[in-house]
PDB file of N, CA and C in Angstrom:
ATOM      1  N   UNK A   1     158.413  73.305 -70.081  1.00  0.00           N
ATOM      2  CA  UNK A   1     157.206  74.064 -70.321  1.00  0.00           C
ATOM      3  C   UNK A   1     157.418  74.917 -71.564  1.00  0.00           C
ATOM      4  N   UNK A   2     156.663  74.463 -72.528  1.00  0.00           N
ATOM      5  CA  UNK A   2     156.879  75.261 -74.009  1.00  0.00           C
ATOM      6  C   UNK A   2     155.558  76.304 -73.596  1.00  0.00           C
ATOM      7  N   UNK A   3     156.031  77.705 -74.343  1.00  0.00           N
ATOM      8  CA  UNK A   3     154.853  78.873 -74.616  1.00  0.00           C
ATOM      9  C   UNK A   3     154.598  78.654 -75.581  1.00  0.00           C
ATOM     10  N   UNK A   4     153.374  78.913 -76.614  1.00  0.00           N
ATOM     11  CA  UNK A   4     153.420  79.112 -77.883  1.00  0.00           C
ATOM     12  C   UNK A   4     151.909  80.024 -77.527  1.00  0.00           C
ATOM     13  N   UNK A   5     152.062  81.111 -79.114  1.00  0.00           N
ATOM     14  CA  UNK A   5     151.051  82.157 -79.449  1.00  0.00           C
ATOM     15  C   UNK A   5     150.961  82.206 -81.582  1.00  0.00           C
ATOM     16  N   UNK A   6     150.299  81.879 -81.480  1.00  0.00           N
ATOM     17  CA  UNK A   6     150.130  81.589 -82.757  1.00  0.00           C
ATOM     18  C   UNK A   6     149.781  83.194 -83.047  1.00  0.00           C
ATOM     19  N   UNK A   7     149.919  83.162 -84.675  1.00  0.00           N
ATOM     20  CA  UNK A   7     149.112  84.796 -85.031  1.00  0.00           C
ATOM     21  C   UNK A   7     148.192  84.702 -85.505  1.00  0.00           C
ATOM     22  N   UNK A   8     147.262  85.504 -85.249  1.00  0.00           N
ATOM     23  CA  UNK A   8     145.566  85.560 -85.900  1.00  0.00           C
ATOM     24  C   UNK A   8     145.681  86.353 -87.203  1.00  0.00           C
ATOM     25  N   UNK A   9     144.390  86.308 -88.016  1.00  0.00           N
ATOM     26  CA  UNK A   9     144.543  86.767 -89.063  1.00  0.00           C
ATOM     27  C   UNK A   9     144.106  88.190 -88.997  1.00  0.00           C
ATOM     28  N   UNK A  10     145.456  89.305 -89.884  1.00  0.00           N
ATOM     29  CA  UNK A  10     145.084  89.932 -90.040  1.00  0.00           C
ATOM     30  C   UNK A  10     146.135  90.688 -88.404  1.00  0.00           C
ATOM     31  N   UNK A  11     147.000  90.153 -88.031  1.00  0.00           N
ATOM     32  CA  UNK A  11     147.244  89.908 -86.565  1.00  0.00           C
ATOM     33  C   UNK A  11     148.502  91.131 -86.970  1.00  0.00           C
ATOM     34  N   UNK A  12     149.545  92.103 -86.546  1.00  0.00           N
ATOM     35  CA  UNK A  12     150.702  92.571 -86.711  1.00  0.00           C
ATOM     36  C   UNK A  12     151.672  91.855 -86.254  1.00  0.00           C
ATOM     37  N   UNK A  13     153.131  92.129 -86.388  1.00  0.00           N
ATOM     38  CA  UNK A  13     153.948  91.596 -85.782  1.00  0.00           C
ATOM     39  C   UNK A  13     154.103  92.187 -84.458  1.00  0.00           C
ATOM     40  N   UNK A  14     153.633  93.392 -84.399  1.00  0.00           N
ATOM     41  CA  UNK A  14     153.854  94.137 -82.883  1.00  0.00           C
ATOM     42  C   UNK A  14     152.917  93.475 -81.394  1.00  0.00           C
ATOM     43  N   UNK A  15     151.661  93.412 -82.416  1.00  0.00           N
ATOM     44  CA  UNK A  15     150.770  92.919 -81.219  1.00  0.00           C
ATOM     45  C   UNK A  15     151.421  91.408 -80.667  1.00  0.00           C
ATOM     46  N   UNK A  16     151.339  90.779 -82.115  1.00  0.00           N
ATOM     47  CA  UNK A  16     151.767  89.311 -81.328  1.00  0.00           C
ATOM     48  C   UNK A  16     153.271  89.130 -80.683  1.00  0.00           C
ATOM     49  N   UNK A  17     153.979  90.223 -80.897  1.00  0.00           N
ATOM     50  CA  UNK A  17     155.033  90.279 -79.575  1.00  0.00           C
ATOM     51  C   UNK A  17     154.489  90.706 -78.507  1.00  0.00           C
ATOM     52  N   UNK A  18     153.538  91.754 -78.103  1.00  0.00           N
ATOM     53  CA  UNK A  18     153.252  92.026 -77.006  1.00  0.00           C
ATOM     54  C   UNK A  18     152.441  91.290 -76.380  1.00  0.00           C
ATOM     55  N   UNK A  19     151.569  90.342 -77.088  1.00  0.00           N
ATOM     56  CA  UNK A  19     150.696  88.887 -77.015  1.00  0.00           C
ATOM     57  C   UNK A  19     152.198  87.842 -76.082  1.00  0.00           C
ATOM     58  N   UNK A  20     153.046  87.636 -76.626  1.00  0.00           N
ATOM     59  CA  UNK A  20     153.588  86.786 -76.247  1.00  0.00           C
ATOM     60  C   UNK A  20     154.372  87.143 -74.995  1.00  0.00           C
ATOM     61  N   UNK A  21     155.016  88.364 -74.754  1.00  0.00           N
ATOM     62  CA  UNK A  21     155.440  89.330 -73.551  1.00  0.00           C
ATOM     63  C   UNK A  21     154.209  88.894 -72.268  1.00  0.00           C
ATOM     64  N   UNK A  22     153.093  89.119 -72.666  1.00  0.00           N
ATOM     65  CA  UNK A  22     152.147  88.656 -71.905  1.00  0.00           C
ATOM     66  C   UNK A  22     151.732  87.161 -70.922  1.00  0.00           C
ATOM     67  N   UNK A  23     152.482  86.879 -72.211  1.00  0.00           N
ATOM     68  CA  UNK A  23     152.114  84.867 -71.302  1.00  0.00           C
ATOM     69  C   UNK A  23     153.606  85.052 -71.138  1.00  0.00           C
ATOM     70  N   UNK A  24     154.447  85.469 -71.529  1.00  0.00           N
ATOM     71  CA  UNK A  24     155.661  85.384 -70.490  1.00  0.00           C
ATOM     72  C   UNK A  24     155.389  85.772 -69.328  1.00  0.00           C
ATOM     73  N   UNK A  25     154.836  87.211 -68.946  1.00  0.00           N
ATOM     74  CA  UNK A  25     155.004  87.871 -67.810  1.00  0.00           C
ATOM     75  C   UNK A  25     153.769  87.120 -66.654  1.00  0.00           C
ATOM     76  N   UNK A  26     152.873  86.481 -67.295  1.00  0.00           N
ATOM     77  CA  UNK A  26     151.856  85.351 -66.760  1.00  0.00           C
ATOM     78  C   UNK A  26     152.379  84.294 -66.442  1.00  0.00           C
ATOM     79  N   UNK A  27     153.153  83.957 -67.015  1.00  0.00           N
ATOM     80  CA  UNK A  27     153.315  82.246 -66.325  1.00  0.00           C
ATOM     81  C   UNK A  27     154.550  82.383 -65.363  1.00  0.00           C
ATOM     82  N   UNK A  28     155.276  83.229 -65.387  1.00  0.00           N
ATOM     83  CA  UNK A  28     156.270  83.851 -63.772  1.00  0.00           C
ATOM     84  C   UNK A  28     157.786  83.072 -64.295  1.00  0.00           C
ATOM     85  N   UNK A  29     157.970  82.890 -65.756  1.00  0.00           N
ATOM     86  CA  UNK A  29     158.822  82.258 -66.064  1.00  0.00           C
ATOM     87  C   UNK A  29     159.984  83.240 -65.939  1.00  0.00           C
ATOM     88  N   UNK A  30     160.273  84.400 -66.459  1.00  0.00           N
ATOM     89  CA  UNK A  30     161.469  85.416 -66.141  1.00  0.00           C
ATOM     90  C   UNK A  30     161.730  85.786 -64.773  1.00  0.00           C
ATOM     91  N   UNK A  31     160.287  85.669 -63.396  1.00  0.00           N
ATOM     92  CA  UNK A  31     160.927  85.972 -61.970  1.00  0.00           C
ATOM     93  C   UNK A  31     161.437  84.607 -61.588  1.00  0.00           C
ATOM     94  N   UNK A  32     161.369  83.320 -62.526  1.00  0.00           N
ATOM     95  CA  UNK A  32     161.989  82.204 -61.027  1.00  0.00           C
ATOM     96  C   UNK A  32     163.371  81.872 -62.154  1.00  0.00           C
ATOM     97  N   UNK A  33     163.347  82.936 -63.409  1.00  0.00           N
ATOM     98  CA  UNK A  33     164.995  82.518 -63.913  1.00  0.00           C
ATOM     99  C   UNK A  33     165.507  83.585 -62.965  1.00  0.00           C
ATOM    100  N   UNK A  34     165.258  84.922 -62.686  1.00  0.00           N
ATOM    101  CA  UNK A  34     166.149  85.916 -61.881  1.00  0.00           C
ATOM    102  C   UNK A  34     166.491  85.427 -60.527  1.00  0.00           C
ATOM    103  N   UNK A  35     165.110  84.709 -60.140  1.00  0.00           N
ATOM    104  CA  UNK A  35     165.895  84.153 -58.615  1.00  0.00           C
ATOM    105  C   UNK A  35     166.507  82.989 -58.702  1.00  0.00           C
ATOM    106  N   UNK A  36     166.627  82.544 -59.725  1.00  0.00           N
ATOM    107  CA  UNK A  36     167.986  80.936 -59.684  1.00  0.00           C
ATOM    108  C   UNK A  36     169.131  81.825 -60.398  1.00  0.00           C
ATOM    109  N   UNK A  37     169.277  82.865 -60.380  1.00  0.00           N
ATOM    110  CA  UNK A  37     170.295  83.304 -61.407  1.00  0.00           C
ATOM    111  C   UNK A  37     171.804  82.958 -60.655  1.00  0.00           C
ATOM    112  N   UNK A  38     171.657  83.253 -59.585  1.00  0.00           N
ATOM    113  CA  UNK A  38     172.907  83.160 -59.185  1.00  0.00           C
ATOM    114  C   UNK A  38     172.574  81.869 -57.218  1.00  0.00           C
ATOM    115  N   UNK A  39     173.772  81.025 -56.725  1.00  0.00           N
ATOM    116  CA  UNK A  39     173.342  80.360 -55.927  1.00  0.00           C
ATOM    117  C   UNK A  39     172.860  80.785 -54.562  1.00  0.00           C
ATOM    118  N   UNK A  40     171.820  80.571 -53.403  1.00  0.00           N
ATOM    119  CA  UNK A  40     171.693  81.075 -52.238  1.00  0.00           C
ATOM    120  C   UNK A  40     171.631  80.081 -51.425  1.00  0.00           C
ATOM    121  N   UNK A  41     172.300  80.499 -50.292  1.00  0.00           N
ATOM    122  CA  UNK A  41     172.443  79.719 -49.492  1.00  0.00           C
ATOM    123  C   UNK A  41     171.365  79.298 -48.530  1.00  0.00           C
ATOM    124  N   UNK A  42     170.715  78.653 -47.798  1.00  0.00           N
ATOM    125  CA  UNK A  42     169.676  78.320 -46.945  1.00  0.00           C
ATOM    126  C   UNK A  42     169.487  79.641 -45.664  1.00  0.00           C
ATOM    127  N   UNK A  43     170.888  79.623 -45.357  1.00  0.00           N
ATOM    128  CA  UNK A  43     170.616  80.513 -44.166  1.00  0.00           C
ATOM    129  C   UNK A  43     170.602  82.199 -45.263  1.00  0.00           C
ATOM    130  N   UNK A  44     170.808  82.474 -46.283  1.00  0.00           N
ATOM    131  CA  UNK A  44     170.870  84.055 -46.855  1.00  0.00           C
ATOM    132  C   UNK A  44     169.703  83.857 -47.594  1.00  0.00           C
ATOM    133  N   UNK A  45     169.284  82.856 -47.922  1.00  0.00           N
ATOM    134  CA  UNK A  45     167.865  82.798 -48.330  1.00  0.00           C
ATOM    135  C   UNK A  45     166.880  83.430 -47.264  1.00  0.00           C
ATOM    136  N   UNK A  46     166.783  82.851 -45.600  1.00  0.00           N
ATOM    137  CA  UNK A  46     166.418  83.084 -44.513  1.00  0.00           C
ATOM    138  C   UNK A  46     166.688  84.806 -44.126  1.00  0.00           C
ATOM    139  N   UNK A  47     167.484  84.910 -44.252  1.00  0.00           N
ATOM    140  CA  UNK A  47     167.990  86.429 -43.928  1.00  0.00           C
ATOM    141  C   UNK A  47     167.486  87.752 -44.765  1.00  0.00           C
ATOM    142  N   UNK A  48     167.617  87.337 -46.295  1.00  0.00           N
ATOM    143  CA  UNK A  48     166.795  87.553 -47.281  1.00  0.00           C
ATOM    144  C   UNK A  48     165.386  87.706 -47.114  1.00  0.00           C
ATOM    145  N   UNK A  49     164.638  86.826 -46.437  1.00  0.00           N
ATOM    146  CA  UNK A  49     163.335  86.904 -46.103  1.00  0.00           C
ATOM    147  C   UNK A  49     162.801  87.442 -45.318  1.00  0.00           C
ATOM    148  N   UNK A  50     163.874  87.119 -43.980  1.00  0.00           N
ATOM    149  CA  UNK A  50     163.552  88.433 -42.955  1.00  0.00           C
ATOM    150  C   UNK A  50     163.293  89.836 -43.110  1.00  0.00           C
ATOM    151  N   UNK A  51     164.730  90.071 -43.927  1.00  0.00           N
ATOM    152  CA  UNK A  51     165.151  91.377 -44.341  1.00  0.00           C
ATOM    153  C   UNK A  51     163.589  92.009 -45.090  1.00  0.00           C
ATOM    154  N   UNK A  52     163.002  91.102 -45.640  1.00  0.00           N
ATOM    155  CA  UNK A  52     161.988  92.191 -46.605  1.00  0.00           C
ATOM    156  C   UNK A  52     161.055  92.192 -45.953  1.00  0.00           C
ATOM    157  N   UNK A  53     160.424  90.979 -45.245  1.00  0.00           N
ATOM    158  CA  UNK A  53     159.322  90.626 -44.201  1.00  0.00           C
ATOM    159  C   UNK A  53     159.198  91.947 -43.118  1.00  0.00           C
ATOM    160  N   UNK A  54     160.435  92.502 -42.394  1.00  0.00           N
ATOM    161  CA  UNK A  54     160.978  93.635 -41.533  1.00  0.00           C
ATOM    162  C   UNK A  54     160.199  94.882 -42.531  1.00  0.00           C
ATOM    163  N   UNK A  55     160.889  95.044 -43.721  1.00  0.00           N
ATOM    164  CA  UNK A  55     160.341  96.296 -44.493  1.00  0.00           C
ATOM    165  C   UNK A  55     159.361  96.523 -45.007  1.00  0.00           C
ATOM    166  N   UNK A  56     158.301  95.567 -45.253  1.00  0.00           N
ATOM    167  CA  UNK A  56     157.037  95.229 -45.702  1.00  0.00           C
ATOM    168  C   UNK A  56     156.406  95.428 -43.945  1.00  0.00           C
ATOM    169  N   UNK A  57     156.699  95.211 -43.010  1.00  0.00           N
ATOM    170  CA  UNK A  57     155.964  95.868 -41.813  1.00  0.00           C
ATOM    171  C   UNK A  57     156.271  97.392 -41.517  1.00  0.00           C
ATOM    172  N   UNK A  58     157.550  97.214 -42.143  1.00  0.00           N
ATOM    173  CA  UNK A  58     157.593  98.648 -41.421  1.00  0.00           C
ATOM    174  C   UNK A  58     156.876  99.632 -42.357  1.00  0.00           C
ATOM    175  N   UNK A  59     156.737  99.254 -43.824  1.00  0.00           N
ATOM    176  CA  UNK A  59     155.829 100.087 -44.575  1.00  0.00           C
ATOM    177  C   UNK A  59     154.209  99.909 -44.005  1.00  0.00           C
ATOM    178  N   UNK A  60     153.656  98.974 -43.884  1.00  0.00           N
ATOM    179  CA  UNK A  60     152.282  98.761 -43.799  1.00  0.00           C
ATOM    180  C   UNK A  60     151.788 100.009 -41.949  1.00  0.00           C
ATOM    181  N   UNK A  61     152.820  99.787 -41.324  1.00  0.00           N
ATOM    182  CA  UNK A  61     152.986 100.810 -40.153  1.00  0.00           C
ATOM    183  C   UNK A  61     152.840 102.319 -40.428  1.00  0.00           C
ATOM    184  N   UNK A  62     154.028 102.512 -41.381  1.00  0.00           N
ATOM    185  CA  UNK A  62     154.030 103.247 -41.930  1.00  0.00           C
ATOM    186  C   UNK A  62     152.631 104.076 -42.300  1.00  0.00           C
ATOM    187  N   UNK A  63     152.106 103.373 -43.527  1.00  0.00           N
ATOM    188  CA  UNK A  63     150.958 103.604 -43.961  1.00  0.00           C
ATOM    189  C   UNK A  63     150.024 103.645 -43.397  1.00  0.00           C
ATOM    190  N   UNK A  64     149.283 102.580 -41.713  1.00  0.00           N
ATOM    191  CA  UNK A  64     148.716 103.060 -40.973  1.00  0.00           C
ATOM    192  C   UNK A  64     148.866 104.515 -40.362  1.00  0.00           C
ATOM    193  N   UNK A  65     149.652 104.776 -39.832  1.00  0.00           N
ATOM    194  CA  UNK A  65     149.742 105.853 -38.761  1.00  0.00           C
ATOM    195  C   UNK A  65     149.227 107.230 -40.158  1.00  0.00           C
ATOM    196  N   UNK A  66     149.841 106.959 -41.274  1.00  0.00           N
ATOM    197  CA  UNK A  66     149.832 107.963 -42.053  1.00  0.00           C
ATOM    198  C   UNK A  66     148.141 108.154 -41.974  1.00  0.00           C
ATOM    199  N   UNK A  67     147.271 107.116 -42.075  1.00  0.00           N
ATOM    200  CA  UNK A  67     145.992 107.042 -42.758  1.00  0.00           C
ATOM    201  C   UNK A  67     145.497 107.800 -41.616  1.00  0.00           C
ATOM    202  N   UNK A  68     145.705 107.259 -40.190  1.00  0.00           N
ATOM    203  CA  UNK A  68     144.799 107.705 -38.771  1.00  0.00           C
ATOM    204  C   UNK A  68     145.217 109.339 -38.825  1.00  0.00           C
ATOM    205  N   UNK A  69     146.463 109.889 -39.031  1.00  0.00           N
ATOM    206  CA  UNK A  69     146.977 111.294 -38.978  1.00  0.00           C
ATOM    207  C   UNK A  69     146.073 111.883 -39.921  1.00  0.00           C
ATOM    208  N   UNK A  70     145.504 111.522 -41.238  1.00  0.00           N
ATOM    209  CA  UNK A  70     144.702 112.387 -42.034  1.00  0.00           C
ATOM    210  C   UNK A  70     143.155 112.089 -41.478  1.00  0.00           C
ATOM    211  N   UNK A  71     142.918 111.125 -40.749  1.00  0.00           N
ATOM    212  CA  UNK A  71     141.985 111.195 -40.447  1.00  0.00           C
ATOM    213  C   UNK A  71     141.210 111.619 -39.688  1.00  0.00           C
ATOM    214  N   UNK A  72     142.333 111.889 -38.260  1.00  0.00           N
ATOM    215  CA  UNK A  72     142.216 112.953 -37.227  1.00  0.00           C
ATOM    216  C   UNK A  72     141.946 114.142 -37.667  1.00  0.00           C
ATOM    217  N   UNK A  73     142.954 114.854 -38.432  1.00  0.00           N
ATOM    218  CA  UNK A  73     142.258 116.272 -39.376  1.00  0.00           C
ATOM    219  C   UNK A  73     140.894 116.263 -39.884  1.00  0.00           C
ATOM    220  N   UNK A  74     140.230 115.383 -40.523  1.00  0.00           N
ATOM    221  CA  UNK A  74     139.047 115.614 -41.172  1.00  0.00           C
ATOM    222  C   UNK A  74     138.035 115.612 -40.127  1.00  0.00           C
ATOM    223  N   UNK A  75     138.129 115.204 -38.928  1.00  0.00           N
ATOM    224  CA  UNK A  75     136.891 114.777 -37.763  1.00  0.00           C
ATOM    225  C   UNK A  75     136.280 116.074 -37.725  1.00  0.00           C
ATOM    226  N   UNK A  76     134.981 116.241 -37.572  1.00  0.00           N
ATOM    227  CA  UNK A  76     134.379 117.471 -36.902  1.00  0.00           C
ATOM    228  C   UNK A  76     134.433 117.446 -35.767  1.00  0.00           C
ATOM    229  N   UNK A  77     134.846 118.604 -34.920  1.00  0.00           N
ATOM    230  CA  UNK A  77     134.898 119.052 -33.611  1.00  0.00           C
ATOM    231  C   UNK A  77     133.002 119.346 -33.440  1.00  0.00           C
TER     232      UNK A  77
END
């Protein structure tokens, strides 16, 4: 998969780096080199997934109870 960004006229060198930063950070090419960076195993891949799946509930929990606690305060009696 080649990127290319040509420069427009009249274009800087700054923008068309940050032009090209852009379709890097779009096409997800720098997150699937960080996750092949080094080898994983099937089952630490699995464990790996758990592990964040666990903390991504326990935040969203989190963030419920937080929302109902401010919301109890605002009720009119």
């Amino acid at each position: 998969m080649s990127l290319s960004v040509l420069l427009r006229d009249g274009e800087s060198q700054e923008s068309l780096l940050i032009r090209f930063q852009k379709v890097v950070q779009l096409s997800g090419i720098l997150r699937e080199f960080k996750t092949h960076r080094y080898f994983v195993s099937k089952g630490e891949a699995d464990r790996i997934k758990a592990k964040n799946s666990a903390r991504k509930r326990q935040r969203q929990v989190f963030k419920q109870n937080k929302y109902y606690q401010t919301r109890r305060h605002n009720t009119p009696i």
